[in-house]
Each structure stands twice: as structure tokens, then as C-alpha cells.
Protein backbone atom coordinates (compact mmCIF):
# COMPACT_ATOMS: atom_id res chain seq x y z
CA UNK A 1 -22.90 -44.59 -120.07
CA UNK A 2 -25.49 -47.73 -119.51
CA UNK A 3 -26.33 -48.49 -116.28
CA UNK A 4 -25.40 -52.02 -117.81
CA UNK A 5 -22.23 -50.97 -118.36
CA UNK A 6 -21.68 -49.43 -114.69
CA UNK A 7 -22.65 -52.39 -113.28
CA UNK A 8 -20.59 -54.84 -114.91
CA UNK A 9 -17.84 -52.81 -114.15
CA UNK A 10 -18.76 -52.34 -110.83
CA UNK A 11 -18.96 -55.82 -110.41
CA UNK A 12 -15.57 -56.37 -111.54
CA UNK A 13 -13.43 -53.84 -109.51
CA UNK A 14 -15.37 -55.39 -106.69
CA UNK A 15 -13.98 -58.99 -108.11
CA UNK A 16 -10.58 -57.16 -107.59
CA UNK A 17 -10.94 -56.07 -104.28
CA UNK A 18 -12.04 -52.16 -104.76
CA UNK A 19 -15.02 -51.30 -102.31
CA UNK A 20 -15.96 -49.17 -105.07
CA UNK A 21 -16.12 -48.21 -108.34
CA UNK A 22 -15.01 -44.51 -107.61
CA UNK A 23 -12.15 -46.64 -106.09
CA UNK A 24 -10.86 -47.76 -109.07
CA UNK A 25 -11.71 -44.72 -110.90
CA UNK A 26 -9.01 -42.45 -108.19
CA UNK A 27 -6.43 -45.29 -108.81
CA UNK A 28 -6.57 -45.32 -112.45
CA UNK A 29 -6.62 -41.47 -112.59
CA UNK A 30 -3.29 -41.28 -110.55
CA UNK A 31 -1.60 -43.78 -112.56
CA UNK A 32 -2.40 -41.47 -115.70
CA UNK A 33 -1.15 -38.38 -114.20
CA UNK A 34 2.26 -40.39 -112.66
CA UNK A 35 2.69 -41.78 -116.63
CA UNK A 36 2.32 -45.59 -115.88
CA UNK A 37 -0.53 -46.24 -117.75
CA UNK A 38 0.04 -47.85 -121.06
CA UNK A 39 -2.90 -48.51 -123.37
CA UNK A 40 -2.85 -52.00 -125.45
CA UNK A 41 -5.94 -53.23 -127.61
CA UNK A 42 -5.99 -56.68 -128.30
CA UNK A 43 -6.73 -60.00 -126.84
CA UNK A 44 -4.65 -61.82 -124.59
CA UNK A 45 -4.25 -65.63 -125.64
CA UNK A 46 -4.27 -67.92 -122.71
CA UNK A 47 -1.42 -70.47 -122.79
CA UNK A 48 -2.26 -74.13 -123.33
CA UNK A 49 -1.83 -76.57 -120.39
CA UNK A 50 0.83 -78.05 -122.01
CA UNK A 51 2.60 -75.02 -122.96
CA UNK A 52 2.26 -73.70 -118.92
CA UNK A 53 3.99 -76.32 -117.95
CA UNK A 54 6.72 -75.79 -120.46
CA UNK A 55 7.68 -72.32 -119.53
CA UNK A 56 7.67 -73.44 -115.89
CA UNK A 57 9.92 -75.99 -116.47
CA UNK A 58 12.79 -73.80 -118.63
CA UNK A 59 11.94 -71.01 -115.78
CA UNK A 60 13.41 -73.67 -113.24
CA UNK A 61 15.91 -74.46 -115.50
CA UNK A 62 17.10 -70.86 -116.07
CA UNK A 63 17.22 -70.45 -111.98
CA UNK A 64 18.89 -73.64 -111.90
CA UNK A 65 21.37 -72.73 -114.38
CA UNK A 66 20.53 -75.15 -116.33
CA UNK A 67 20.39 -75.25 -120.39
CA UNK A 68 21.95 -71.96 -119.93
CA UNK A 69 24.81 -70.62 -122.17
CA UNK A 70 26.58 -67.44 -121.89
CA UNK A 71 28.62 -65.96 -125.00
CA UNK A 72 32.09 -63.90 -124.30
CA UNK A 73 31.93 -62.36 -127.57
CA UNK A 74 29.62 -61.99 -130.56
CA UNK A 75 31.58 -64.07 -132.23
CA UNK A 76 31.48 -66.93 -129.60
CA UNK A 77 27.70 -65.99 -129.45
CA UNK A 78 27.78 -67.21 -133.15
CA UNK A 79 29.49 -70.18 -132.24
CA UNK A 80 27.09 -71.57 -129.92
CA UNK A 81 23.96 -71.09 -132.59
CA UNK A 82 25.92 -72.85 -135.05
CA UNK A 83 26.32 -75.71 -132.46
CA UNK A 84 22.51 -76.38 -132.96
């Protein structure tokens, strides 16, 4: 392993509040051996500004109640997707 390497990771379990990197190391071996690590490769796509602010808003909306439909049956579930 580079020392490059080490340190940038260092750097960044410090950014996250571990005093160390053997730290970070103890927590992510425990979460392996408890089975609550899950492994995903890929990039994460940061929402827009605009689109933030548009899942906030239907977040309120759903605690709110609001624009919020529940279906009986599957057929009334139907129904309501027709509606639109």
C-alpha cells in the first residue's frame, strides 16, 4: 500500500471524526463480521439544486398528507392511475 494512499485515507477518517486510521479499520472490521457491510461500486450522482428542493417539498407533502392517495384494493389502485 502507498504511503500516498495511507495518508489520504488517513486524512479522511480524520475528516469523519476517527482519531485514527486503525479506528476506522476496528469499526469496519466489526461491521463485516456482524454482516452489515454491503459493497456497491459506482458513483453516486449528486442531486441538482432544483431537484433537492423538489424531494423536500413532496417529503413535506407526504408528512402532511398531502398529494397522498391510498388504494383499498388493486383494483381501486388501478382506478386512481387511470385518473391521471
Amino acid at each position: 500500500m502507498s504511503n500516498d494512499l495511507k495518508r489520504r485515507a488517513l486524512t479522511e477518517a480524520e475528516r469523519q471524526g476517527f482519531s485514527s486510521l486503525q479506528e476506522w479499520v476496528r469499526l469496519a472490521l466489526m461491521q463485516l463480521a456482524q454482516k452489515r457491510v454491503k459493497v456497491s461500486l459506482g458513483q453516486v450522482m449528486p442531486l441538482t439544486w432544483r431537484n433537492e428542493q423538489r424531494y423536500l417539498r413532496m417529503t413535506e407533502d407526504l408528512k402532511k398528507g398531502k398529494n397522498w392517495k391510498v388504494a383499498d384494493s388493486l383494483e381501486d389502485f388501478f382506478a386512481q392511475l387511470d385518473e391521471n
